[in-house]
C-alpha atoms as a PDB file:
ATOM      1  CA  UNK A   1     102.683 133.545  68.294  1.00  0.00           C
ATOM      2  CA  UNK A   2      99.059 132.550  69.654  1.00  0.00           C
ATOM      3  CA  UNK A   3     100.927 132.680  73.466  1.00  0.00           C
ATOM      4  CA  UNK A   4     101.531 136.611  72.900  1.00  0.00           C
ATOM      5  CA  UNK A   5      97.848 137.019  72.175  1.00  0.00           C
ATOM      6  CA  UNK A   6      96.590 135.487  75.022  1.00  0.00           C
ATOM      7  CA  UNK A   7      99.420 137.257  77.402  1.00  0.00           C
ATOM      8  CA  UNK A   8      97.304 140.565  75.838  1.00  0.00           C
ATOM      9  CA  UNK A   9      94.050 139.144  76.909  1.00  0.00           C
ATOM     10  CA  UNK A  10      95.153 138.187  80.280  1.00  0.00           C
ATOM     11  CA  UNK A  11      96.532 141.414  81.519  1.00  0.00           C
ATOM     12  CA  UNK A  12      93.782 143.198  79.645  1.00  0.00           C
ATOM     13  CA  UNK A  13      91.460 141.021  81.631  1.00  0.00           C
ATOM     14  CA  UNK A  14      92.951 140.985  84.635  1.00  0.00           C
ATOM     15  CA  UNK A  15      93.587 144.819  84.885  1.00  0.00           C
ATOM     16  CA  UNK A  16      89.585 145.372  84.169  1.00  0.00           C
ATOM     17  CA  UNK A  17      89.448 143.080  87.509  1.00  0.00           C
ATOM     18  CA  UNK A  18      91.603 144.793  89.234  1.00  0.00           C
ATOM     19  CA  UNK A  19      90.261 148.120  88.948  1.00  0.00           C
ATOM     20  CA  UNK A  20      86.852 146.842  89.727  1.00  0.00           C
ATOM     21  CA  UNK A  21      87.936 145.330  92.632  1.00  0.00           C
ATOM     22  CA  UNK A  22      90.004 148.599  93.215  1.00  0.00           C
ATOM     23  CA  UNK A  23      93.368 146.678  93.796  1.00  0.00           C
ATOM     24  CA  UNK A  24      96.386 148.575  93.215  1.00  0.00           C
ATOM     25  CA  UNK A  25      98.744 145.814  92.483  1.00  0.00           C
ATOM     26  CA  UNK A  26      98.215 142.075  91.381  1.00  0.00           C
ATOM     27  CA  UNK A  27     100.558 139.630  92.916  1.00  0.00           C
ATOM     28  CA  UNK A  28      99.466 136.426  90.856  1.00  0.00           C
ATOM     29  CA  UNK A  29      96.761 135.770  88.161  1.00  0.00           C
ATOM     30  CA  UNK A  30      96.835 131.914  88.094  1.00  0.00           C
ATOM     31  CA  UNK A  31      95.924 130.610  85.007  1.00  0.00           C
ATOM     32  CA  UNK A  32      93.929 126.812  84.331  1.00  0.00           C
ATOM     33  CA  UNK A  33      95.121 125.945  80.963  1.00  0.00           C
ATOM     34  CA  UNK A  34      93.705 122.416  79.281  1.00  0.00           C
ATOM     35  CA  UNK A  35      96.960 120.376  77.371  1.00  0.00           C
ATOM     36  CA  UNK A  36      94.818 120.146  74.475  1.00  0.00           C
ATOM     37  CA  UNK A  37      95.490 124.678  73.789  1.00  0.00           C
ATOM     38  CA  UNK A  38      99.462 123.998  72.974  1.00  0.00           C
ATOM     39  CA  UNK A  39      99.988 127.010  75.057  1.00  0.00           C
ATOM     40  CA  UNK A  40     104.261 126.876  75.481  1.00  0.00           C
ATOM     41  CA  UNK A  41     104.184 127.605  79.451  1.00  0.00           C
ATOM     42  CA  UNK A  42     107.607 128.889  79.160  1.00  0.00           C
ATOM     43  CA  UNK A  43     106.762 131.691  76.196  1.00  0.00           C
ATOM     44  CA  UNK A  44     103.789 132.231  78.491  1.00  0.00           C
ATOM     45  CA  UNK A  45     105.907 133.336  81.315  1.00  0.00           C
ATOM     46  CA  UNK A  46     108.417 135.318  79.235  1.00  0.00           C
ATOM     47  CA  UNK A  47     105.914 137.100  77.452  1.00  0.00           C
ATOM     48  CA  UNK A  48     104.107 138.067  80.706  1.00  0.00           C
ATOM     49  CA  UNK A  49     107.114 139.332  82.306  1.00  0.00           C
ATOM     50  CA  UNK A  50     107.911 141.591  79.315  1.00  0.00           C
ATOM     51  CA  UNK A  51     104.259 142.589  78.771  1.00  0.00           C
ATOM     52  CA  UNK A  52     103.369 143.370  82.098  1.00  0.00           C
ATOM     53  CA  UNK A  53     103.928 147.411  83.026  1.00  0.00           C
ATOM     54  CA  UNK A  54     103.488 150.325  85.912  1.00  0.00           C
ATOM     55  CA  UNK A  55     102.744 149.364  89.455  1.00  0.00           C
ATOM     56  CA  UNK A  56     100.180 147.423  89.869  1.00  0.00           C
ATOM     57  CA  UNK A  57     102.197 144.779  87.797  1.00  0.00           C
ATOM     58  CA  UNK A  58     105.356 145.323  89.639  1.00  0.00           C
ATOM     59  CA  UNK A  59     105.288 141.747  91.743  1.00  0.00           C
ATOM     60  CA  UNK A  60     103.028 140.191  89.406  1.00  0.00           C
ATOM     61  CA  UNK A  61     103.387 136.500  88.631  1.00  0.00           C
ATOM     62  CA  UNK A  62     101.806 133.746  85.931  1.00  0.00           C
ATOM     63  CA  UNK A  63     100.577 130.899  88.086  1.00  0.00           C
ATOM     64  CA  UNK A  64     100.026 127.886  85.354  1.00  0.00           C
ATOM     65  CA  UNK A  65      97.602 124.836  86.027  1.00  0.00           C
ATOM     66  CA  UNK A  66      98.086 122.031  83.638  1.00  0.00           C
ATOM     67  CA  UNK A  67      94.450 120.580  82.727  1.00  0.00           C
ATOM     68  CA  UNK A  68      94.721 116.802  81.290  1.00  0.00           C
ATOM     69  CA  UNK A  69      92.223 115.826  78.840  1.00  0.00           C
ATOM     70  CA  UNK A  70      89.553 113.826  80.151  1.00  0.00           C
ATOM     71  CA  UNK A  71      87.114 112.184  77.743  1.00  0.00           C
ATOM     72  CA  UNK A  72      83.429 110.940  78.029  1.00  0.00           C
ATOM     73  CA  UNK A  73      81.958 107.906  76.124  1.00  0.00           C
ATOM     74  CA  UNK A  74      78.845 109.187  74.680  1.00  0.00           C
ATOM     75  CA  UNK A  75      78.073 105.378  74.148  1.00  0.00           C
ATOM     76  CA  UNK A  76      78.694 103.657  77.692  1.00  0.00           C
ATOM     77  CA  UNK A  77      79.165 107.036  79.823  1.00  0.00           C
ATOM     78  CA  UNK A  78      82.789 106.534  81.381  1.00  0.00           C
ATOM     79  CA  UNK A  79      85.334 109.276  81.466  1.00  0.00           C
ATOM     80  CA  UNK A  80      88.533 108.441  80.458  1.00  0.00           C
ATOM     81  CA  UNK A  81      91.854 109.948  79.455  1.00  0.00           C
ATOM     82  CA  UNK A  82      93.291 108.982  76.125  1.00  0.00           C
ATOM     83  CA  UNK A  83      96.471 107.407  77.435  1.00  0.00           C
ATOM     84  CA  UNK A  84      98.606 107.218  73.914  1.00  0.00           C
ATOM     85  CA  UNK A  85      95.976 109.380  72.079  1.00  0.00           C
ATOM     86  CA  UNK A  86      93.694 106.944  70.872  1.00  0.00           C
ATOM     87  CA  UNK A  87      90.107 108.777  71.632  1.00  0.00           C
ATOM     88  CA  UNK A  88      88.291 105.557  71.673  1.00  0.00           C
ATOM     89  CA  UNK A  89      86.871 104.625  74.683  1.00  0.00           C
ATOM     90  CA  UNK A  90      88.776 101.985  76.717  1.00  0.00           C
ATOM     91  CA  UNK A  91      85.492 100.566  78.355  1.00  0.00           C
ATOM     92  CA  UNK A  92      83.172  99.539  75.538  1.00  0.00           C
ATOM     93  CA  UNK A  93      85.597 100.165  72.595  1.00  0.00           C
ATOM     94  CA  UNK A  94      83.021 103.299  70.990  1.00  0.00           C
ATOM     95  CA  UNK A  95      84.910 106.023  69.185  1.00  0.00           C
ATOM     96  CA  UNK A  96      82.279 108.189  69.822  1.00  0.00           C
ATOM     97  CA  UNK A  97      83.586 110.398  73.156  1.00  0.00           C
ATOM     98  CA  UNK A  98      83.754 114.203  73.585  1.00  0.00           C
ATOM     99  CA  UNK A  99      86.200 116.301  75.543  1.00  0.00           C
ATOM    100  CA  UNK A 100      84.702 117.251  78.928  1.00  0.00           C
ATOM    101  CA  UNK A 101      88.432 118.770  80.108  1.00  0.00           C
ATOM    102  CA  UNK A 102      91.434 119.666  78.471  1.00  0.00           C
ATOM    103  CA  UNK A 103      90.381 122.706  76.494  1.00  0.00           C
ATOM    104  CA  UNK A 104      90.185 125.655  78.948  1.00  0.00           C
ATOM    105  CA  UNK A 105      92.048 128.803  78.680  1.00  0.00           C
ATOM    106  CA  UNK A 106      90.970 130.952  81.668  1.00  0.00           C
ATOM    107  CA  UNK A 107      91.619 133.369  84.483  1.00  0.00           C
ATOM    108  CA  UNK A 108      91.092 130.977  87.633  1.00  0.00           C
ATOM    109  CA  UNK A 109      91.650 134.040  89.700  1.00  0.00           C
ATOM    110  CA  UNK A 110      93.480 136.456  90.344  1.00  0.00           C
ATOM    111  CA  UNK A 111      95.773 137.644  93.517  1.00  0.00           C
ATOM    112  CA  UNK A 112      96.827 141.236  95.236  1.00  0.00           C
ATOM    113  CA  UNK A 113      95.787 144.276  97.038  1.00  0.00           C
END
Protein backbone atom coordinates (compact mmCIF):
# COMPACT_ATOMS: atom_id res chain seq x y z
CA UNK A 1 0.00 0.00 0.00
CA UNK A 2 1.54 3.47 -1.25
CA UNK A 3 -0.47 5.09 2.12
CA UNK A 4 1.94 2.88 4.46
CA UNK A 5 4.93 4.36 2.69
CA UNK A 6 4.15 7.71 3.08
CA UNK A 7 2.90 7.13 6.94
CA UNK A 8 6.97 6.02 7.09
CA UNK A 9 8.03 9.22 5.54
CA UNK A 10 5.89 11.36 7.62
CA UNK A 11 6.90 10.27 11.03
CA UNK A 12 10.43 9.86 9.76
CA UNK A 13 10.12 13.46 8.72
CA UNK A 14 8.43 14.77 11.30
CA UNK A 15 10.57 13.17 14.13
CA UNK A 16 13.88 14.79 12.33
CA UNK A 17 11.70 18.13 13.03
CA UNK A 18 11.02 17.49 16.14
CA UNK A 19 14.30 16.84 17.47
CA UNK A 20 15.62 19.87 15.75
CA UNK A 21 13.22 21.89 17.17
CA UNK A 22 13.91 19.90 20.47
CA UNK A 23 10.13 19.06 21.06
CA UNK A 24 9.46 16.18 23.13
CA UNK A 25 6.08 15.29 21.92
CA UNK A 26 4.10 16.18 18.63
CA UNK A 27 0.47 16.82 19.10
CA UNK A 28 -0.54 17.14 15.28
CA UNK A 29 1.45 17.02 11.96
CA UNK A 30 -1.24 18.34 9.54
CA UNK A 31 -0.85 17.12 6.31
CA UNK A 32 -1.94 19.19 2.65
CA UNK A 33 -2.65 16.38 0.40
CA UNK A 34 -3.74 17.29 -3.51
CA UNK A 35 -7.00 14.75 -4.68
CA UNK A 36 -5.06 13.99 -7.62
CA UNK A 37 -2.27 11.44 -4.96
CA UNK A 38 -5.32 8.78 -4.25
CA UNK A 39 -4.05 8.87 -0.78
CA UNK A 40 -7.20 6.73 1.22
CA UNK A 41 -7.48 9.38 4.25
CA UNK A 42 -8.91 6.70 6.30
CA UNK A 43 -5.77 4.02 5.75
CA UNK A 44 -3.82 7.21 6.35
CA UNK A 45 -5.13 7.61 9.78
CA UNK A 46 -5.07 3.91 10.71
CA UNK A 47 -1.73 3.43 9.60
CA UNK A 48 -0.49 6.49 11.59
CA UNK A 49 -2.05 5.42 14.69
CA UNK A 50 -0.42 1.96 14.47
CA UNK A 51 2.92 3.33 13.21
CA UNK A 52 3.37 5.97 15.51
CA UNK A 53 5.57 4.83 18.88
CA UNK A 54 7.27 6.11 22.41
CA UNK A 55 6.38 9.46 23.83
CA UNK A 56 6.74 11.97 21.81
CA UNK A 57 3.95 10.26 19.64
CA UNK A 58 1.75 9.55 22.52
CA UNK A 59 -1.11 12.43 21.64
CA UNK A 60 -0.12 12.63 18.18
CA UNK A 61 -2.74 13.22 15.51
CA UNK A 62 -2.97 13.20 11.35
CA UNK A 63 -4.53 16.52 10.47
CA UNK A 64 -5.65 15.98 6.56
CA UNK A 65 -6.21 19.00 4.07
CA UNK A 66 -7.97 18.02 0.95
CA UNK A 67 -6.25 20.02 -2.08
CA UNK A 68 -8.74 20.21 -5.28
CA UNK A 69 -7.16 20.26 -8.55
CA UNK A 70 -6.96 23.50 -10.06
CA UNK A 71 -5.88 23.79 -13.69
CA UNK A 72 -4.24 26.60 -15.83
CA UNK A 73 -4.91 27.20 -19.60
CA UNK A 74 -1.56 27.50 -21.06
CA UNK A 75 -3.53 28.97 -24.12
CA UNK A 76 -5.90 31.81 -22.60
CA UNK A 77 -4.35 31.83 -18.89
CA UNK A 78 -7.54 31.02 -16.66
CA UNK A 79 -7.44 28.59 -13.81
CA UNK A 80 -10.02 26.30 -13.66
CA UNK A 81 -11.07 23.08 -11.98
CA UNK A 82 -12.04 20.18 -14.17
CA UNK A 83 -15.60 19.85 -12.95
CA UNK A 84 -16.47 16.13 -14.49
CA UNK A 85 -12.77 15.54 -15.45
CA UNK A 86 -12.61 16.90 -18.72
CA UNK A 87 -9.02 18.87 -18.58
CA UNK A 88 -9.98 21.14 -21.34
CA UNK A 89 -10.27 24.49 -20.54
CA UNK A 90 -13.84 25.82 -20.05
CA UNK A 91 -12.88 29.45 -21.24
CA UNK A 92 -11.38 29.14 -24.71
CA UNK A 93 -12.02 25.37 -25.23
CA UNK A 94 -7.73 24.56 -25.41
CA UNK A 95 -6.79 21.15 -24.10
CA UNK A 96 -3.61 22.35 -23.43
CA UNK A 97 -3.70 23.19 -19.31
CA UNK A 98 -1.29 22.00 -16.58
CA UNK A 99 -1.95 21.22 -12.95
CA UNK A 100 -0.97 24.19 -10.76
CA UNK A 101 -2.77 22.31 -7.47
CA UNK A 102 -3.89 19.04 -6.72
CA UNK A 103 -0.65 17.11 -6.56
CA UNK A 104 1.00 17.91 -3.19
CA UNK A 105 1.93 15.47 -0.61
CA UNK A 106 3.53 17.47 2.24
CA UNK A 107 4.15 18.24 5.88
CA UNK A 108 2.20 21.71 6.23
CA UNK A 109 3.49 21.75 9.74
CA UNK A 110 3.74 20.26 12.45
CA UNK A 111 2.30 20.78 16.24
CA UNK A 112 3.68 20.09 20.06
CA UNK A 113 6.11 20.88 22.71
Amino acid sequence: MHELTVIDNILRISAQVAGENKLKRIDIVHLNIGTMQHLNEEIMRHGFDAAKEGPLWATAKLEVRRLPVILKCNGCSEEFSPGDGKFYCPYCGDNNTRIIQGMELQIKSIEGE
